[in-house]
PDB file of N, CA and C in Angstrom:
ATOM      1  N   UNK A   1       0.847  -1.208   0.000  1.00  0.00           N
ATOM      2  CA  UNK A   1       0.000   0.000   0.000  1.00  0.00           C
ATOM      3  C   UNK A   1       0.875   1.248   0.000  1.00  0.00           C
ATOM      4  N   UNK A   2       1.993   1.324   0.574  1.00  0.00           N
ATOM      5  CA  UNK A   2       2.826   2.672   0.806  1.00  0.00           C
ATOM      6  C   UNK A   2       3.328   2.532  -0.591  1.00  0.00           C
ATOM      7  N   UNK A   3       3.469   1.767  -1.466  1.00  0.00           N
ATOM      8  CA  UNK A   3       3.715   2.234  -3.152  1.00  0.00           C
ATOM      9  C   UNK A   3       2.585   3.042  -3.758  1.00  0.00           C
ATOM     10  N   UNK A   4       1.317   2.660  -3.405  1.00  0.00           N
ATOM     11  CA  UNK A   4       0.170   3.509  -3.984  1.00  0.00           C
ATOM     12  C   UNK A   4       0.117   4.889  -3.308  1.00  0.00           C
ATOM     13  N   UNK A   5       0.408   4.769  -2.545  1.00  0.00           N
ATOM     14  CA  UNK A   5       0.414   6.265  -1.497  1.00  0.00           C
ATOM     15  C   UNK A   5       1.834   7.335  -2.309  1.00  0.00           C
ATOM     16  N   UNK A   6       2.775   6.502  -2.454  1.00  0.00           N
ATOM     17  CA  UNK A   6       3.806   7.118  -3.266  1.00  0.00           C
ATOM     18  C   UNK A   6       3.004   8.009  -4.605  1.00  0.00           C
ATOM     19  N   UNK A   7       2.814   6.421  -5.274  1.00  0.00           N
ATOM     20  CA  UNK A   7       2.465   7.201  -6.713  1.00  0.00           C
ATOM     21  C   UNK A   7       1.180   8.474  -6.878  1.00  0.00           C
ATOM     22  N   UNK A   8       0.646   7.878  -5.944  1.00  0.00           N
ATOM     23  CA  UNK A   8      -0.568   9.278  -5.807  1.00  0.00           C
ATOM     24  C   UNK A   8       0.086  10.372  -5.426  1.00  0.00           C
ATOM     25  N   UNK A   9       0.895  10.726  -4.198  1.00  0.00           N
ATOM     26  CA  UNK A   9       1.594  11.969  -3.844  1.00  0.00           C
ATOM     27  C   UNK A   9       2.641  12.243  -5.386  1.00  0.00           C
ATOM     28  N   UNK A  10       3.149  11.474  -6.280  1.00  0.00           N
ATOM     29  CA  UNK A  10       3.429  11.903  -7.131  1.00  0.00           C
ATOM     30  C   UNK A  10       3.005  12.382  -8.219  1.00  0.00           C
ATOM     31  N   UNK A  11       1.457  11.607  -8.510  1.00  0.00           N
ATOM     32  CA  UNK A  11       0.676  12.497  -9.098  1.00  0.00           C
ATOM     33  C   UNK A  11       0.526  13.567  -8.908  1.00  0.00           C
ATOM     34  N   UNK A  12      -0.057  13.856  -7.333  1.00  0.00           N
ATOM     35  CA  UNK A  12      -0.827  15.295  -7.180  1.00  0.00           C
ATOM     36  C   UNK A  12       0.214  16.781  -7.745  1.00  0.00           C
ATOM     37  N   UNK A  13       2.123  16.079  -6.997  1.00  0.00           N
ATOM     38  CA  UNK A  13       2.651  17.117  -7.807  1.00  0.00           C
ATOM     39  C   UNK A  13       3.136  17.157  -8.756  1.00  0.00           C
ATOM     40  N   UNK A  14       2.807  16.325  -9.689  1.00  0.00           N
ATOM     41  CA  UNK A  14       2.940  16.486 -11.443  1.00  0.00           C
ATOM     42  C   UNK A  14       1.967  17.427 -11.441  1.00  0.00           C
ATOM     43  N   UNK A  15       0.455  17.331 -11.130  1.00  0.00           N
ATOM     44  CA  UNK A  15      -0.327  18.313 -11.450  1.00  0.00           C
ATOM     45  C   UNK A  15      -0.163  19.129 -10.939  1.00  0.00           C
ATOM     46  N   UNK A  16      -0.253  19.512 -10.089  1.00  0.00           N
ATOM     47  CA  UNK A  16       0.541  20.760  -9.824  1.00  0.00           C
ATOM     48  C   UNK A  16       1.479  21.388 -10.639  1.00  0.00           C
ATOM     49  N   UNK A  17       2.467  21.071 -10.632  1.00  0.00           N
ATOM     50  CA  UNK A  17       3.393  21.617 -11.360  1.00  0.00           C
ATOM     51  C   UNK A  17       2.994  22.042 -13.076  1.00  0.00           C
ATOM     52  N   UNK A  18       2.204  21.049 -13.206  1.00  0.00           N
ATOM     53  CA  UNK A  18       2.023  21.334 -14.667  1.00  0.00           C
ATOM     54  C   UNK A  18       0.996  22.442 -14.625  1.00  0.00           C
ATOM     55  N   UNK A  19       0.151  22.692 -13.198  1.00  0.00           N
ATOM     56  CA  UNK A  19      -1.155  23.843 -12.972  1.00  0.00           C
ATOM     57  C   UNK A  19      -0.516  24.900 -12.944  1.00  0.00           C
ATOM     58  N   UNK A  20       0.829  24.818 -12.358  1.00  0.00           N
ATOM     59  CA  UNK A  20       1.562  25.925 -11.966  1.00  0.00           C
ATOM     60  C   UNK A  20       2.118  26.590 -13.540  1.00  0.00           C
ATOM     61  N   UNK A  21       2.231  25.980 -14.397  1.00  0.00           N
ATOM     62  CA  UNK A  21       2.769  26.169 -15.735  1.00  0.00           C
ATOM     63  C   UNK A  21       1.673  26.565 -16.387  1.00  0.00           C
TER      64      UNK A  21
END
């Protein structure tokens, strides 16, 4: 489960970053 928790917190700041752009 702490791999899915990873990849989601890495989602949120891809989007981000890309919101930020």
């Amino acid at each position: 489960w702490s791999d899915i928790k990873i990849i989601l917190i890495t989602l949120k700041v891809v989007l981000l970053g890309t919101g930020a752009k």
